[in-house]
N, C-alpha and C. Protein backbone atom coordinates (compact mmCIF):
# COMPACT_ATOMS: atom_id res chain seq x y z
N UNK A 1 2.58 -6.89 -17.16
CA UNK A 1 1.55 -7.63 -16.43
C UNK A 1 0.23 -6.89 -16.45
N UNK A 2 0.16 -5.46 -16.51
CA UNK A 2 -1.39 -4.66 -16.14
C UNK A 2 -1.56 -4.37 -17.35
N UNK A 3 -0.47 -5.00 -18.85
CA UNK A 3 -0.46 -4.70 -20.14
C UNK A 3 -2.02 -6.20 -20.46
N UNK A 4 -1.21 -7.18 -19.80
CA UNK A 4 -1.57 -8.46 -20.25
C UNK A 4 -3.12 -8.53 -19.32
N UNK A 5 -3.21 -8.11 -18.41
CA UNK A 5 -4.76 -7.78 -17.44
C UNK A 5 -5.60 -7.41 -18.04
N UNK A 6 -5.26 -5.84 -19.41
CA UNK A 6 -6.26 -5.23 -19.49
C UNK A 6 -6.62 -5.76 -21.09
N UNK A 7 -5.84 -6.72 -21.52
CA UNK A 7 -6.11 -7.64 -22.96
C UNK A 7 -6.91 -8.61 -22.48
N UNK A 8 -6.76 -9.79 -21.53
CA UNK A 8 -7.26 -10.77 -21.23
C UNK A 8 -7.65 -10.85 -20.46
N UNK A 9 -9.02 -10.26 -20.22
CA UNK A 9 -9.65 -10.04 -18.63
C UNK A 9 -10.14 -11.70 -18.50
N UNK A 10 -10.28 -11.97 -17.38
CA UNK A 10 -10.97 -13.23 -17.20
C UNK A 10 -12.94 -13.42 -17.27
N UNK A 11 -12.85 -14.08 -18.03
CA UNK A 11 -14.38 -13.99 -18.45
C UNK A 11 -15.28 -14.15 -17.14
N UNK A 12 -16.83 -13.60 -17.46
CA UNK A 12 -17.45 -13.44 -16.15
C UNK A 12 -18.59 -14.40 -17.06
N UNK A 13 -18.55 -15.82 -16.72
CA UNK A 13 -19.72 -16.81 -16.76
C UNK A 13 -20.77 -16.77 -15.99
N UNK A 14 -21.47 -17.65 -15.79
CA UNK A 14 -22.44 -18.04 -15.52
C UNK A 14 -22.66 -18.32 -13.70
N UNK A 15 -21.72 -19.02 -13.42
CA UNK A 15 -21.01 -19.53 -12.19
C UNK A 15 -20.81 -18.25 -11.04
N UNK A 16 -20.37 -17.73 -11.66
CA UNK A 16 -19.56 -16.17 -10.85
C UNK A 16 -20.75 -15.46 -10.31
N UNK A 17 -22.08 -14.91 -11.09
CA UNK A 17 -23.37 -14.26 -10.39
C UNK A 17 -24.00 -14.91 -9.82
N UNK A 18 -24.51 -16.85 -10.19
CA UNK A 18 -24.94 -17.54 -9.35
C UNK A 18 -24.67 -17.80 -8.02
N UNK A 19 -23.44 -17.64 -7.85
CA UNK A 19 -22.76 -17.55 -6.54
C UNK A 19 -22.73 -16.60 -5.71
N UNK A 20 -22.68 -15.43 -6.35
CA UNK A 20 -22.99 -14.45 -5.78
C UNK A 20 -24.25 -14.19 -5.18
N UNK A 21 -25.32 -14.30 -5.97
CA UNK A 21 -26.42 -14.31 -5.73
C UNK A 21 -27.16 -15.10 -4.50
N UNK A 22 -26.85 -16.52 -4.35
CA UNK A 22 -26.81 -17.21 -3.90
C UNK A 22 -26.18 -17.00 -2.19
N UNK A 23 -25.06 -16.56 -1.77
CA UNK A 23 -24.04 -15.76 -0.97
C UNK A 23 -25.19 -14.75 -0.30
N UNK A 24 -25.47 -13.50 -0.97
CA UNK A 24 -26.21 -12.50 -0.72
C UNK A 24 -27.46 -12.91 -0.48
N UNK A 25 -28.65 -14.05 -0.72
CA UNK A 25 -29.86 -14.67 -0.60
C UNK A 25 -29.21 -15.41 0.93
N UNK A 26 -28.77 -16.24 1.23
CA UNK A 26 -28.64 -16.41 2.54
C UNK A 26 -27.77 -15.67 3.48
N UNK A 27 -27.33 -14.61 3.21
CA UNK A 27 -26.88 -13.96 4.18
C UNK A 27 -28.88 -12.80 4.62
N UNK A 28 -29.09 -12.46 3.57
CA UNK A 28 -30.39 -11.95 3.99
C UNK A 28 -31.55 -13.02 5.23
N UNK A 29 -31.66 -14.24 4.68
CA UNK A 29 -31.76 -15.16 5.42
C UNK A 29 -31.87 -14.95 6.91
N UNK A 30 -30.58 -14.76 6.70
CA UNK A 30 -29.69 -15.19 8.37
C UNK A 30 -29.92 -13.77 8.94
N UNK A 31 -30.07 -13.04 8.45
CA UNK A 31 -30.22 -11.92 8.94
C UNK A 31 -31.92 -11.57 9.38
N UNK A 32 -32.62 -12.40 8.82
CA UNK A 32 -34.07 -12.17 9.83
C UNK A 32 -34.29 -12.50 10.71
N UNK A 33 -33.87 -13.89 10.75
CA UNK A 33 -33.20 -14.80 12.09
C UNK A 33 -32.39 -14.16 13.13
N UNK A 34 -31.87 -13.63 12.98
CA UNK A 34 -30.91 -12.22 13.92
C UNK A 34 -31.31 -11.19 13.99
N UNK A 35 -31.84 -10.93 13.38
CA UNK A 35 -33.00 -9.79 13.49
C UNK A 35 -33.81 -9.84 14.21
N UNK A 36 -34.63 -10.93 14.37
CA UNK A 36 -35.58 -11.24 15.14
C UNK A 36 -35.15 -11.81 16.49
N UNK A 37 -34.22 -12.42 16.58
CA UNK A 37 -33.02 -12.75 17.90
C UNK A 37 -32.54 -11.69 19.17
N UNK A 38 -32.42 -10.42 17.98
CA UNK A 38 -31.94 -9.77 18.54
C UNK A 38 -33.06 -8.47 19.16
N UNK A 39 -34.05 -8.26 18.76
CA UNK A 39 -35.49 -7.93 18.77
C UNK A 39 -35.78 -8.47 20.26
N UNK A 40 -35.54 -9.84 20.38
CA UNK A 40 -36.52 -10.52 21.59
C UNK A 40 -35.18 -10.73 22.68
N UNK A 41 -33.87 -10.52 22.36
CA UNK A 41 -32.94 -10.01 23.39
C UNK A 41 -33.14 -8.70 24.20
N UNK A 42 -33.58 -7.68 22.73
CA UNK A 42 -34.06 -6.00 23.76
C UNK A 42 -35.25 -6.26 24.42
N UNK A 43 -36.07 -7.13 23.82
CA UNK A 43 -37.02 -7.21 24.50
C UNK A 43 -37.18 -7.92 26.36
N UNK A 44 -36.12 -8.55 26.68
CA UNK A 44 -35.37 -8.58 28.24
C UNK A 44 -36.36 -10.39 27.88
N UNK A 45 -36.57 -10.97 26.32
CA UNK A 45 -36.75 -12.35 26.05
C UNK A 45 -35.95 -13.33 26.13
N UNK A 46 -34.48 -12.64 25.98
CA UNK A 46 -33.69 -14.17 25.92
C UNK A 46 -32.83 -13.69 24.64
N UNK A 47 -31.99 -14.33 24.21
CA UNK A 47 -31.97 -14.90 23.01
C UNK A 47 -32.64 -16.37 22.69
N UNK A 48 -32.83 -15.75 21.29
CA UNK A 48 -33.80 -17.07 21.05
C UNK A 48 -33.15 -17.21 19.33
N UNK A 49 -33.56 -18.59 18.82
CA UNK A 49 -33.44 -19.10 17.83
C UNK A 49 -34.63 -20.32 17.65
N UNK A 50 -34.76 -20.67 16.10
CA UNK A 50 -35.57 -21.58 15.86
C UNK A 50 -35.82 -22.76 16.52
N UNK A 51 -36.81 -23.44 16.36
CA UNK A 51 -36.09 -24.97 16.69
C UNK A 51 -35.45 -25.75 16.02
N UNK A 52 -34.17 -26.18 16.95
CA UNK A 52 -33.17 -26.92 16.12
C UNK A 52 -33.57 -28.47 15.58
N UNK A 53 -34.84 -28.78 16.78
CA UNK A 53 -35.02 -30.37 17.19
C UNK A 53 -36.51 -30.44 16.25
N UNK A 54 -36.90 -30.09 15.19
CA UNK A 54 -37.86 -30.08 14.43
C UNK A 54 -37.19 -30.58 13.05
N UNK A 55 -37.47 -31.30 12.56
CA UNK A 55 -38.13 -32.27 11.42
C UNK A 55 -37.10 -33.30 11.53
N UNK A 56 -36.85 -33.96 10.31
CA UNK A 56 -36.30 -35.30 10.31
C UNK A 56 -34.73 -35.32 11.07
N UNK A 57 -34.11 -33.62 10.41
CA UNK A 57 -32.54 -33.99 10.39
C UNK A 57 -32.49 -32.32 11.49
N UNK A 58 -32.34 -33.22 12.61
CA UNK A 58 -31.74 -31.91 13.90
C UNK A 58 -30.65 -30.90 13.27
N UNK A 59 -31.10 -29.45 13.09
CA UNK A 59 -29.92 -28.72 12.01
C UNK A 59 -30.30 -27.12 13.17
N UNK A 60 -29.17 -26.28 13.56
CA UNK A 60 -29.52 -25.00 13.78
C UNK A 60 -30.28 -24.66 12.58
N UNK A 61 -30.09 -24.56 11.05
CA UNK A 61 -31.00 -24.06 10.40
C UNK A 61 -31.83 -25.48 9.92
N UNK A 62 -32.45 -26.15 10.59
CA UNK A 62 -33.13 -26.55 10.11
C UNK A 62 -34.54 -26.52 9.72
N UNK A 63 -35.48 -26.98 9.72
CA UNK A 63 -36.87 -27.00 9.16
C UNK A 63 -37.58 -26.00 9.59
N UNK A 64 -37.21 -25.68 10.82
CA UNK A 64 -38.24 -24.24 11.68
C UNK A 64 -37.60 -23.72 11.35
N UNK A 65 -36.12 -23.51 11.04
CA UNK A 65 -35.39 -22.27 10.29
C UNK A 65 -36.03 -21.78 9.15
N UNK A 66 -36.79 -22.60 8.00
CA UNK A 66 -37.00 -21.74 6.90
C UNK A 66 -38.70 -21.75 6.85
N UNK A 67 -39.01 -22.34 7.87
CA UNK A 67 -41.15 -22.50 7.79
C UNK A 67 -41.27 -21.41 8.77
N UNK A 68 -40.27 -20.85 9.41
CA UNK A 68 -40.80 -19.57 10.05
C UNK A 68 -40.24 -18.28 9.68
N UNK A 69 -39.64 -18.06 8.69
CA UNK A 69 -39.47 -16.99 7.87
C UNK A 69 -40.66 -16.23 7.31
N UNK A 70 -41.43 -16.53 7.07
CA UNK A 70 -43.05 -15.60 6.68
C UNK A 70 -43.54 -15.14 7.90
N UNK A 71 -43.87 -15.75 8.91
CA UNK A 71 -44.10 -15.75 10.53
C UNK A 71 -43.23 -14.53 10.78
N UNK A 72 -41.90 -14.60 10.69
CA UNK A 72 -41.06 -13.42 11.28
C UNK A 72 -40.84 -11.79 10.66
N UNK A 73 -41.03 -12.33 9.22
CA UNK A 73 -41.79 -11.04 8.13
C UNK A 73 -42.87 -11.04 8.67
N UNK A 74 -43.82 -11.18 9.14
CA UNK A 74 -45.34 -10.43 9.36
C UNK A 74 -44.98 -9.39 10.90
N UNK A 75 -43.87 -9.97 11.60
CA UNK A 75 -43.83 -9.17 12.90
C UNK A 75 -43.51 -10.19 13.62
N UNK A 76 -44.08 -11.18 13.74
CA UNK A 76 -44.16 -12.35 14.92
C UNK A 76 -43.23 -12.86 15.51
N UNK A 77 -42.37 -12.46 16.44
CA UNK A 77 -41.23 -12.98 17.46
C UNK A 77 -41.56 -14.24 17.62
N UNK A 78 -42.55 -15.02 17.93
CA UNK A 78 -42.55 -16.39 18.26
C UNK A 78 -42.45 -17.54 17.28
N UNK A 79 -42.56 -17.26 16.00
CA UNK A 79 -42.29 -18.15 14.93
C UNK A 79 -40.94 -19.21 15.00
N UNK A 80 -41.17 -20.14 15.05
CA UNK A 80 -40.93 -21.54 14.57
C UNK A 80 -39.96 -21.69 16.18
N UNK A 81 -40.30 -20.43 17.22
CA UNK A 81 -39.39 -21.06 19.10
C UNK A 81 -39.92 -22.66 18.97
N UNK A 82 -39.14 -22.82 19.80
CA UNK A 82 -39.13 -24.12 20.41
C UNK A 82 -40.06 -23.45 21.78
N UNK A 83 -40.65 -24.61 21.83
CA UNK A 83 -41.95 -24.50 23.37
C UNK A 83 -41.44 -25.18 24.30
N UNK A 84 -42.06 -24.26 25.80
CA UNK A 84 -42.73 -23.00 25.72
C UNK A 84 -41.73 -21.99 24.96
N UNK A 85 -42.54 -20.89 24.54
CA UNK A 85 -41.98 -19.73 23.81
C UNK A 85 -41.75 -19.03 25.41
N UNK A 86 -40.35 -17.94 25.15
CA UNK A 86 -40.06 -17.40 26.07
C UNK A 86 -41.23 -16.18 26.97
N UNK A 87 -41.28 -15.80 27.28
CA UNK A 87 -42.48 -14.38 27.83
C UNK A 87 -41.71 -13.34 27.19
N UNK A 88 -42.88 -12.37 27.38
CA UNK A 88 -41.96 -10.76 26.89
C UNK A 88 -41.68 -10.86 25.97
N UNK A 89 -41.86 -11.35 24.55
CA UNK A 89 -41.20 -11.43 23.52
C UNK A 89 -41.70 -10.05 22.76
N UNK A 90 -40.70 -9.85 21.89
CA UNK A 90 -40.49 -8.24 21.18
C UNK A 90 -42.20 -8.04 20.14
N UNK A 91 -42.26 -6.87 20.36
CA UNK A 91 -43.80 -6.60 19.85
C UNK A 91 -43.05 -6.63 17.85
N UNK A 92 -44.68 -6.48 16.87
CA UNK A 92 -44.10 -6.08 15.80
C UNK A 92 -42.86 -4.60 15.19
N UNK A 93 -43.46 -3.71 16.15
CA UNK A 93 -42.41 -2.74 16.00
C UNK A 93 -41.18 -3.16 16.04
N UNK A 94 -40.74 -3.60 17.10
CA UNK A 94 -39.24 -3.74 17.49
C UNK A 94 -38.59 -4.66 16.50
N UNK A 95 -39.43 -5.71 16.35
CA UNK A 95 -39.44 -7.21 14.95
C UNK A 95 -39.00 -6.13 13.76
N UNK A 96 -39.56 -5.56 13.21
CA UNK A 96 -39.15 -5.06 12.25
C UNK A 96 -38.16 -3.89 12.18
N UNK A 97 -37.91 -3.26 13.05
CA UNK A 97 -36.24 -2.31 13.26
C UNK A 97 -35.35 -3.17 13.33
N UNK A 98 -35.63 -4.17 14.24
CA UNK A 98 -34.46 -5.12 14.48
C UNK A 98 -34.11 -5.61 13.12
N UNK A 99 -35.15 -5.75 12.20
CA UNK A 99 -34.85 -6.90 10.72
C UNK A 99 -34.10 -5.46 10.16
N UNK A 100 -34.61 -4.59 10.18
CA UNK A 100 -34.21 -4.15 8.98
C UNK A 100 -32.58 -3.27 8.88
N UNK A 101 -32.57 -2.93 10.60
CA UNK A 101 -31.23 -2.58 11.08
C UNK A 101 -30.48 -3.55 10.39
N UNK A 102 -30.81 -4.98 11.32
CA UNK A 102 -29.31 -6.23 10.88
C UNK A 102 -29.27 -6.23 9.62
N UNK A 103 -30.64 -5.96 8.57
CA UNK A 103 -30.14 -6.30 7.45
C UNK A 103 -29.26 -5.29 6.95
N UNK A 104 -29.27 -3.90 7.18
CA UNK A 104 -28.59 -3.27 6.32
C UNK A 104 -26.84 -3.57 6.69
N UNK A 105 -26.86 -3.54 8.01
CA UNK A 105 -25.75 -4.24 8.41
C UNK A 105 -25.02 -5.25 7.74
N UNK A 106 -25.80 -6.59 7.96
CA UNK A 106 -25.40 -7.22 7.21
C UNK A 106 -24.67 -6.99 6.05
N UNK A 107 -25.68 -6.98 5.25
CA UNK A 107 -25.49 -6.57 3.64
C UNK A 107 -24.21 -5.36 3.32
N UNK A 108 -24.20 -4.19 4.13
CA UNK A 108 -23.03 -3.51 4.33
C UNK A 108 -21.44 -4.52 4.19
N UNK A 109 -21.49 -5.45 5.63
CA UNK A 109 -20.82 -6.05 5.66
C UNK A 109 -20.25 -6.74 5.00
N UNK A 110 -21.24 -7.60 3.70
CA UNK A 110 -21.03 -8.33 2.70
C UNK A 110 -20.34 -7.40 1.91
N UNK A 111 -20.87 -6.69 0.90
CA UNK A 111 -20.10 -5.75 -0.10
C UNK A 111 -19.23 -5.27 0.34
N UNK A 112 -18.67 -4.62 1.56
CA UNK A 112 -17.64 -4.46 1.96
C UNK A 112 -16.60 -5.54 1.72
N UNK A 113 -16.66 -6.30 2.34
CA UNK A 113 -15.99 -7.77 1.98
C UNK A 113 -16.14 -8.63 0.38
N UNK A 114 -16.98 -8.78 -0.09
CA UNK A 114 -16.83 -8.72 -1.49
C UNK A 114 -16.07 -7.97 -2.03
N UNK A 115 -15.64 -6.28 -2.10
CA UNK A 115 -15.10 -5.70 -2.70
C UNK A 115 -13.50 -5.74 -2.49
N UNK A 116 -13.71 -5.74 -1.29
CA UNK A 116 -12.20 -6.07 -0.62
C UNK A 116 -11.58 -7.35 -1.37
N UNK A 117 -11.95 -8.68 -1.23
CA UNK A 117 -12.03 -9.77 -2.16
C UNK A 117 -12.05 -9.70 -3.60
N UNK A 118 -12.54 -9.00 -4.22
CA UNK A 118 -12.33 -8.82 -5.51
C UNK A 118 -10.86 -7.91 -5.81
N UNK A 119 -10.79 -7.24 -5.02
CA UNK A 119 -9.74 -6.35 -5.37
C UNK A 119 -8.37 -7.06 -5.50
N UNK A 120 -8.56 -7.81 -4.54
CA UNK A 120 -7.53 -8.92 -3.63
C UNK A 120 -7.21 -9.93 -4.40
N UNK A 121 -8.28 -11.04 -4.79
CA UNK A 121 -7.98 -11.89 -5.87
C UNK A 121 -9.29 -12.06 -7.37
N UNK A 122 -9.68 -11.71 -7.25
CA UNK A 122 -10.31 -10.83 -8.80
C UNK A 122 -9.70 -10.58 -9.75
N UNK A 123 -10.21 -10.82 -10.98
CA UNK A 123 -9.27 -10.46 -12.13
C UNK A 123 -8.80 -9.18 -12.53
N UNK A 124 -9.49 -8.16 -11.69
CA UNK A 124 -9.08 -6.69 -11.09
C UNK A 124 -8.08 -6.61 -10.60
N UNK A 125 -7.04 -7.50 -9.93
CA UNK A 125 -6.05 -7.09 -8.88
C UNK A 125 -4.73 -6.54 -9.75
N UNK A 126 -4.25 -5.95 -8.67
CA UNK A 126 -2.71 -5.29 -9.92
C UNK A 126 -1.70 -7.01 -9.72
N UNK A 127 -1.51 -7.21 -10.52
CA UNK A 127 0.09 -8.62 -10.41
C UNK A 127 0.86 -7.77 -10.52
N UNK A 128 1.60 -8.92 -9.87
CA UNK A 128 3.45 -8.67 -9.11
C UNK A 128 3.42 -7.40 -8.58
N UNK A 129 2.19 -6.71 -7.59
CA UNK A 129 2.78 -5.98 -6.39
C UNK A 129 2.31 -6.79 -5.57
N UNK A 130 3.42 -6.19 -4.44
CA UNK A 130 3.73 -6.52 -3.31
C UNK A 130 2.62 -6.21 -2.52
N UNK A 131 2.32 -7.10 -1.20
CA UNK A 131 1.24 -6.48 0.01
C UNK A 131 1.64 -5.43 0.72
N UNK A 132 0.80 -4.49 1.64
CA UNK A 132 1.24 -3.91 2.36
C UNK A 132 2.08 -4.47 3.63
N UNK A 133 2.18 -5.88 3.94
CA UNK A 133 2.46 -6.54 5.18
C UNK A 133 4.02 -7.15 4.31
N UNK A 134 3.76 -6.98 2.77
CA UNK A 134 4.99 -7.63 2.32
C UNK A 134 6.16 -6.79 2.21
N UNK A 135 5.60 -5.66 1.94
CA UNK A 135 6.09 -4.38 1.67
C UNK A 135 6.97 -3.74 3.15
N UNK A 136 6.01 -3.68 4.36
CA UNK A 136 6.62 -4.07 5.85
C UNK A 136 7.41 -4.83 5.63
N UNK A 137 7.50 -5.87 5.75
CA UNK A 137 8.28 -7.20 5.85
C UNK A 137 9.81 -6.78 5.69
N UNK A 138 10.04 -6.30 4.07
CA UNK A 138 11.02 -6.15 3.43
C UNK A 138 11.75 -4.51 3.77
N UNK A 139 11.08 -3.57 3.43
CA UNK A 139 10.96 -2.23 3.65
C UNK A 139 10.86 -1.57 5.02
N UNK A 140 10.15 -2.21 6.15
CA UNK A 140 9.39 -1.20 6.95
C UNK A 140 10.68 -1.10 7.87
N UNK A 141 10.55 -0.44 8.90
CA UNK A 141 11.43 0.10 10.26
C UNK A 141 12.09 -1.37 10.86
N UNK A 142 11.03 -1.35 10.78
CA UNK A 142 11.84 -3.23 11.89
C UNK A 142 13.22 -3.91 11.06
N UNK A 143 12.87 -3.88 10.00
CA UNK A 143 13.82 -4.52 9.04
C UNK A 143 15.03 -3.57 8.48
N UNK A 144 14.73 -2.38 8.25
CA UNK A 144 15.92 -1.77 7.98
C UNK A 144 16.63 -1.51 9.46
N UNK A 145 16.12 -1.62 10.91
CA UNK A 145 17.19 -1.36 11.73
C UNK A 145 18.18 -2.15 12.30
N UNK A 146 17.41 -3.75 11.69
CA UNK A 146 18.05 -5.13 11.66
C UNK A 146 19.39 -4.88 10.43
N UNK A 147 18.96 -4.46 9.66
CA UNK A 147 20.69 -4.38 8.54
C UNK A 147 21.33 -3.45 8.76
N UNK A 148 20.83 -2.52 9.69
CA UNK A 148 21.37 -0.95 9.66
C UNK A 148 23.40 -0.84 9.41
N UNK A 149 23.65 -1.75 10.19
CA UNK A 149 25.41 -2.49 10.25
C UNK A 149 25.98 -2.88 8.73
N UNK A 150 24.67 -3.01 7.73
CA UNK A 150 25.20 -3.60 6.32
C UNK A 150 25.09 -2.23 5.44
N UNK A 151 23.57 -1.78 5.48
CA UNK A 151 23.42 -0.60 4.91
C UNK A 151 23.97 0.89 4.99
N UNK A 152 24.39 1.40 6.31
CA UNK A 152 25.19 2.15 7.04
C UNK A 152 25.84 1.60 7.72
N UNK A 153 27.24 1.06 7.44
CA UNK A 153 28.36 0.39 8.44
C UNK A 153 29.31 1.64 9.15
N UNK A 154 29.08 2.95 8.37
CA UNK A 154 29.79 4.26 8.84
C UNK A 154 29.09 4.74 10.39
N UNK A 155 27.67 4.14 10.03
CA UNK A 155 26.91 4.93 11.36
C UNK A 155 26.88 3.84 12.24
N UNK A 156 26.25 2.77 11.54
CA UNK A 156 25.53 2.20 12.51
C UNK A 156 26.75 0.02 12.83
N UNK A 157 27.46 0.17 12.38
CA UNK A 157 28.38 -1.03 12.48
C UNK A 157 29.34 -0.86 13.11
N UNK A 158 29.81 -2.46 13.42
CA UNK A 158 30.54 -2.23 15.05
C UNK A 158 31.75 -1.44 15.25
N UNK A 159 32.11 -1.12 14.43
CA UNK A 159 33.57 -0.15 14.36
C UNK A 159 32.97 1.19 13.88
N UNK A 160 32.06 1.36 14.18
CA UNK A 160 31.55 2.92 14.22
C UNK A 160 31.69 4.29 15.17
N UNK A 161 31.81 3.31 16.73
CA UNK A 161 31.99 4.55 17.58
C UNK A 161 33.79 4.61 17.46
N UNK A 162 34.58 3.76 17.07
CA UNK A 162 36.29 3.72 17.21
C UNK A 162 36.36 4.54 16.64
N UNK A 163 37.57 5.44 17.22
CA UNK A 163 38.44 6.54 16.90
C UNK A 163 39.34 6.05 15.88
N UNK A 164 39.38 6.53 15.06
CA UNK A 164 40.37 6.54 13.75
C UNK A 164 41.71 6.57 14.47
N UNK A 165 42.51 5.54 14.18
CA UNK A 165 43.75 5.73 14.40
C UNK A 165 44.17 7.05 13.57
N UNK A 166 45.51 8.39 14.28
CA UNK A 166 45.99 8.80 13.09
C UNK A 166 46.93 8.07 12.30
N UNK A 167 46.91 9.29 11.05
CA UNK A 167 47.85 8.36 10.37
C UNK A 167 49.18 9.28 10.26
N UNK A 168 50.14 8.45 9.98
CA UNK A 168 51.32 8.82 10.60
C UNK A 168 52.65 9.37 9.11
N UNK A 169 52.62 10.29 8.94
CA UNK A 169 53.30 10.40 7.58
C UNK A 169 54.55 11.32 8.20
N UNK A 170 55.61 11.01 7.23
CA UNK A 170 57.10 11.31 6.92
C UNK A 170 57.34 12.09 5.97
N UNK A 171 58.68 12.60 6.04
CA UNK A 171 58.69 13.57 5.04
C UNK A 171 58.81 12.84 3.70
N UNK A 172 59.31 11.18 3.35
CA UNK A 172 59.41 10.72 2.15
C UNK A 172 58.02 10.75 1.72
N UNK A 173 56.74 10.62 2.56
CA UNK A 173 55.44 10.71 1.87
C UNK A 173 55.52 11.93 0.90
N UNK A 174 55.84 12.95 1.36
CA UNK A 174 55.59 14.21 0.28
C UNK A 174 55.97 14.06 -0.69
N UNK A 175 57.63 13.70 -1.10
CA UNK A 175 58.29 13.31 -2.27
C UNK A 175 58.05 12.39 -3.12
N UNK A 176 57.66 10.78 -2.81
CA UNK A 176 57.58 10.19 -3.01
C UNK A 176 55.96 10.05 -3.31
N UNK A 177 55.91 10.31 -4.48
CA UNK A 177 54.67 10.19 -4.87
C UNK A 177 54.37 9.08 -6.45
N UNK A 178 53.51 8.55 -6.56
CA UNK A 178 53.09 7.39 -7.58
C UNK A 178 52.49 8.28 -8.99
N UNK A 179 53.16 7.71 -9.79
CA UNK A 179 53.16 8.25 -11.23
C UNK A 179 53.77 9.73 -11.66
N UNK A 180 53.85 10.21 -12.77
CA UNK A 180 54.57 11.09 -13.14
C UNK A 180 54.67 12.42 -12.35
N UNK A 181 56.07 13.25 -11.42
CA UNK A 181 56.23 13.90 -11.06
C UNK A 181 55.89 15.48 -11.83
N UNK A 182 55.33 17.09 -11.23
CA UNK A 182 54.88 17.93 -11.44
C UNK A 182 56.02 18.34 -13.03
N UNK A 183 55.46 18.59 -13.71
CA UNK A 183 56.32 19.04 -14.88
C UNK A 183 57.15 17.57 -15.60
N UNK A 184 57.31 16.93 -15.16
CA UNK A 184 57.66 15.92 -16.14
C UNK A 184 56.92 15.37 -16.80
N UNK A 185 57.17 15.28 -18.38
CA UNK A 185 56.78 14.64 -19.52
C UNK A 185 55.52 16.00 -19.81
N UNK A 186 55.85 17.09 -19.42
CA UNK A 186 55.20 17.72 -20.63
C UNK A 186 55.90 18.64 -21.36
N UNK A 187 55.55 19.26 -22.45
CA UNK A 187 56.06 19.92 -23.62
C UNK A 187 56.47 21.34 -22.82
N UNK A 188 57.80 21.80 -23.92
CA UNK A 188 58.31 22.73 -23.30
C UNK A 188 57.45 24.12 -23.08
N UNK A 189 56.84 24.47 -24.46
CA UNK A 189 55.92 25.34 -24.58
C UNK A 189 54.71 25.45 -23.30
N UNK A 190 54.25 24.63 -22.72
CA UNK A 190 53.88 24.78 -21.70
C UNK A 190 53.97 25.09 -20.63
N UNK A 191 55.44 24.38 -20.30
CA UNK A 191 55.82 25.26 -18.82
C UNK A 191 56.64 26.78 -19.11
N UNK A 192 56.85 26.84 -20.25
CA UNK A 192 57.13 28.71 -20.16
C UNK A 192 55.94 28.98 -20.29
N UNK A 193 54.48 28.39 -20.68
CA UNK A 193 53.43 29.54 -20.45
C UNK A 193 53.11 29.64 -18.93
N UNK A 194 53.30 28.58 -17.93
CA UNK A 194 53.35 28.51 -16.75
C UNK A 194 54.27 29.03 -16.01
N UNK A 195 55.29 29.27 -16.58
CA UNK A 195 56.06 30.27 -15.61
C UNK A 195 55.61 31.84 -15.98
N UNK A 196 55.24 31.98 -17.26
CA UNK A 196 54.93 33.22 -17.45
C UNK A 196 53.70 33.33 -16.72
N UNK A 197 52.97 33.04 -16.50
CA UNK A 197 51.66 33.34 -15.53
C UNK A 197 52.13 33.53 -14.07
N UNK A 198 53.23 32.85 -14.01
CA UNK A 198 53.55 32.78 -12.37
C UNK A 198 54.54 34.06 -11.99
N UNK A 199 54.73 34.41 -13.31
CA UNK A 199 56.01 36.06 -12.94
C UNK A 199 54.43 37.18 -12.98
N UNK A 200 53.55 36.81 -13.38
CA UNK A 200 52.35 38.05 -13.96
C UNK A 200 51.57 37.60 -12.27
């Protein structure tokens, strides 16, 4: 299988960076918007967000969502509020720690998770292993102390703490023994070398 992975990787089109790209462009987005949210929260403003109730189609990101993105890059906490704008709103300083904190955040967050995801189902991933939760499942503590009675029936199954009956033997046990008795059926030459060892 990691024979047949590293012959036929799965091709990387066109589709695959657009998306990506695309993914990473609005998460930056969303992150000025929270940035700036979170700016005019320290600032003892509120939370605040765009206006939702501006242009044709009522959207949290709608129309003041993306006509006040330049407004919120220059510094300006009050871009595209809904009126009245709150008081106290965060000066340019704070506007821009706040953006640039969430963004790295953000973006952290993303590649973190992208990579994780790729690893996971990406044409990178190892086939036919097992998860770590599958691997538990089958393997871990919980499960081997559930068979413990199948796997160790000496230790751990229900006739484990019982005392062994003894066992009870006679003197015909000694004699009576299964298949050829001591010295029968072998050659003569042998048992005089065996008695001669036994006079030495």
């Amino acid at each position: 299988m990691q024979r047949e992975r590293r012959r036929d990787p799965y091709p990387w089109t066109w589709e695959i960076p657009v998306a990506v790209a695309l993914a990473t462009l609005f998460v930056i987005v969303i992150g000025i918007q929270l940035g700036r949210s979170v700016a005019n929260l320290l600032a003892s403003a509120g939370w605040t967000w765009p206006d939702a109730n501006a242009g044709a189609f009522p959207s949290p990101i709608g129309t003041a969502f993306w006509t006040s993105l330049p407004g919120v890059l220059s510094g300006h906490a009050d871009a595209g509020l809904p009126t009245p704008t709150p008081d106290s709103l965060a000066g340019r300083g704070l506007v821009w720690v706040s953006l640039a904190i969430t963004e790295v955040a953000l973006l952290s967050a993303t590649i973190w998770v992208g990579a994780w995801a790729h690893q996971r189902w990406g044409p990178g991933r190892m086939r036919g292993m097992a998860t770590a939760a599958e691997a538990e499942k089958i393997l871990g503590v919980i499960r081997l102390r559930k068979v413990a009675g199948i796997v160790r029936p000496d230790l751990c199954g229900k006739h484990a703490t019982a005392t062994a009956a003894p066992v009870q033997r006679t003197a015909s046990d000694l004699t009576e023994q299964t298949g050829p008795q001591l010295g029968h059926g072998l050659s003569p030459w042998l048992l005089n070398g065996r008695r001669t060892k036994e006079k030495r």
